[in-house]
Protein backbone atom coordinates (compact mmCIF):
# COMPACT_ATOMS: atom_id res chain seq x y z
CA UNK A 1 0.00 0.00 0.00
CA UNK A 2 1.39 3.44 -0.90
CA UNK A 3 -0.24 6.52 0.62
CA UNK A 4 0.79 9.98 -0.14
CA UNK A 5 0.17 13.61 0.48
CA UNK A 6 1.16 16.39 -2.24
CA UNK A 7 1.78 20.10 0.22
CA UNK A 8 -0.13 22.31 -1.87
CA UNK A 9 2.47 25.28 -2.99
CA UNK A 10 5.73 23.31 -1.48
CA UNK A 11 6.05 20.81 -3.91
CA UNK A 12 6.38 18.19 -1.11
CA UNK A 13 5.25 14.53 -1.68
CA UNK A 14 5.05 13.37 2.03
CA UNK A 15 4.54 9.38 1.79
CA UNK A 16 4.39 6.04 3.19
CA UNK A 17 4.93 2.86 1.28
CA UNK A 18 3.99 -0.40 2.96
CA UNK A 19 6.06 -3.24 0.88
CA UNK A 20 5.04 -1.84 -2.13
CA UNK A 21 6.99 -2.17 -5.63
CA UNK A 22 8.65 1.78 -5.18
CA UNK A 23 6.45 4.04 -7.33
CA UNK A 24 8.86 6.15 -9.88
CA UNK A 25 9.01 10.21 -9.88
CA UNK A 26 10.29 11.21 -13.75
CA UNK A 27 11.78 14.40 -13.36
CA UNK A 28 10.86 17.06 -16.32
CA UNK A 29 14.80 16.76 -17.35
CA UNK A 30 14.34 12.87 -17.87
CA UNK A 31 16.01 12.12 -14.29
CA UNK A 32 14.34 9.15 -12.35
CA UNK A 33 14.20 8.57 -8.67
CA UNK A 34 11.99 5.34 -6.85
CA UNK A 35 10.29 6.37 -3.79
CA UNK A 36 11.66 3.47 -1.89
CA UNK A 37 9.38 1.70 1.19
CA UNK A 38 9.01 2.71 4.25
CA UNK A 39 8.06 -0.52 5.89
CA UNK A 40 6.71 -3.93 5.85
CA UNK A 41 3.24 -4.85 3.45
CA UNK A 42 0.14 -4.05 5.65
CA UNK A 43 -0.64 -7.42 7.82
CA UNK A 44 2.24 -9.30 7.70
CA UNK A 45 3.50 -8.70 11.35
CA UNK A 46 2.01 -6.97 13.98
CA UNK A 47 3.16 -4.01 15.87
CA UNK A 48 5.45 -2.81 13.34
CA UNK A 49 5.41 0.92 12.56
CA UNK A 50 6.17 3.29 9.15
CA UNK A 51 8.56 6.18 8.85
CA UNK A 52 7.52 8.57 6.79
CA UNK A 53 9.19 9.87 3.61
CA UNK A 54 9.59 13.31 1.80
CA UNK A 55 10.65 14.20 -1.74
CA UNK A 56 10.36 17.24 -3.41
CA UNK A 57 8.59 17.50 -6.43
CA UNK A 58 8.00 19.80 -9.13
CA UNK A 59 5.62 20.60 -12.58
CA UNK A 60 6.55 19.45 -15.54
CA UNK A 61 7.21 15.79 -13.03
CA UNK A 62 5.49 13.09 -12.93
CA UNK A 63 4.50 10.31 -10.74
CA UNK A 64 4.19 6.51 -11.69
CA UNK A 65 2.61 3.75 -10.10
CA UNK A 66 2.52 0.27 -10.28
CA UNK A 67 2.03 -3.15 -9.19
CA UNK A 68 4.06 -6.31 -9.18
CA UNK A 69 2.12 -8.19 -11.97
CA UNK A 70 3.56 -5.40 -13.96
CA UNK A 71 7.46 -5.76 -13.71
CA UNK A 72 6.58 -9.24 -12.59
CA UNK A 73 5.17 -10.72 -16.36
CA UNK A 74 7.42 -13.12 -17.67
CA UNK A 75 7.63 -13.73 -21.27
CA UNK A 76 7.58 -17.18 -23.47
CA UNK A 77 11.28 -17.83 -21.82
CA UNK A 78 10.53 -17.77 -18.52
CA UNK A 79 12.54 -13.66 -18.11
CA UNK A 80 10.68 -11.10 -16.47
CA UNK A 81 10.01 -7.40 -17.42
CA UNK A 82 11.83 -6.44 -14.47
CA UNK A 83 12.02 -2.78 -13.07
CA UNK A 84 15.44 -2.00 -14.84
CA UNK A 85 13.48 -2.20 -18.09
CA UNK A 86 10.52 -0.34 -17.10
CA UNK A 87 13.08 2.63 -16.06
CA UNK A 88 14.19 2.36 -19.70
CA UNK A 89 10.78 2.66 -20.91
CA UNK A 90 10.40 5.65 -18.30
CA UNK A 91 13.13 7.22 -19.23
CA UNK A 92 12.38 7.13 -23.31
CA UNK A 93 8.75 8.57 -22.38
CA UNK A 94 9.71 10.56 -19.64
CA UNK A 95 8.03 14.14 -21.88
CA UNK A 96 4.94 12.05 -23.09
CA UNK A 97 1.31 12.77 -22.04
CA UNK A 98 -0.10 10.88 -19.01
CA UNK A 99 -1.98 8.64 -21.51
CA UNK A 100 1.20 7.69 -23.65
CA UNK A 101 3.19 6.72 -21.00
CA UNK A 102 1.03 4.32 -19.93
CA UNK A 103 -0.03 3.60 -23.51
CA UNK A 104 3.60 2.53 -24.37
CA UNK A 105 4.64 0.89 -21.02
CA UNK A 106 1.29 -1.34 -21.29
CA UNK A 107 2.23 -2.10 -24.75
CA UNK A 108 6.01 -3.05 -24.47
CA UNK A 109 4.62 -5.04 -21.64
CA UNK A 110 2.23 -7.09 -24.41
CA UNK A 111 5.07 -7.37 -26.86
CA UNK A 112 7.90 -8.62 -24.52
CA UNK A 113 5.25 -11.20 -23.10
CA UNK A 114 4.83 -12.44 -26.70
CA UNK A 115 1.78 -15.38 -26.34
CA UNK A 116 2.64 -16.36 -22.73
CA UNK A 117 0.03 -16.04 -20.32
CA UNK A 118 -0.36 -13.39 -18.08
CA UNK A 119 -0.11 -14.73 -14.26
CA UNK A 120 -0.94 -12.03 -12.50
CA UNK A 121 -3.11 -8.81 -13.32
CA UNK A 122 -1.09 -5.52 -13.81
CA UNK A 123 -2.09 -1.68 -12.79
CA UNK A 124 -0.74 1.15 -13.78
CA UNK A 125 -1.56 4.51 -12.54
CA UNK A 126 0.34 8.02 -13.48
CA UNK A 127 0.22 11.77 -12.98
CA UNK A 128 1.73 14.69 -14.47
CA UNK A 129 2.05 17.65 -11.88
């Protein structure tokens, strides 16, 4: 579970993530940063707390979500996507719109998959500030 809280006017992302695959922040001059966790998935043991995290964003950024059936899908071989290739994928669309980023990631996901079957379902969720 990620939860986060955009300061109006600061640019601050204040965040938690709780085992989460790290969401991605594309800066506007094609940088990339992974907002890493900040403790264990929801459930798994009791009692544990989460730190909370801060990164300053900016316009022109934007924010990209996922989960693990994403960088997760294996193709006919047995490989998986992997998050090193979705950075490259970030990276090459990092001054898209919203809707082509996740237009090309969902299709280099198809094409690298080839006819295997999908195990597990894939979200993707990102926004421009």
């Amino acid at each position: 579970m990620f939860i986060g809280v955009l300061e109006d006017g600061s640019g601050t992302l204040r965040y938690i993530n709780a085992g989460h695959h790290p969401p991605y922040v594309l800066r506007g001059n094609g940088g990339v940063e992974w907002l890493s966790s900040t403790g264990l998935p929801i459930g798994l043991y009791s009692g544990h707390g989460y730190q909370e995290a801060r990164v300053t964003v900016a316009p022109g950024d934007l924010l990209f979500f996922y989960t693990d059936g994403l960088v997760e899908t294996e193709n006919e071989r047995g490989e998986m996507f992997d998050r090193p290739r979705l950075e490259r994928f970030l990276v090459a669309a990092h001054t898209d719109g919203v809707d082509a980023v996740l237009e090309r990631i969902e299709r280099e996901v198809r094409q690298f998959r080839g006819n295997a079957e999908p195990l597990d379902d894939a979200t993707l969720m990102a926004m421009r500030l």
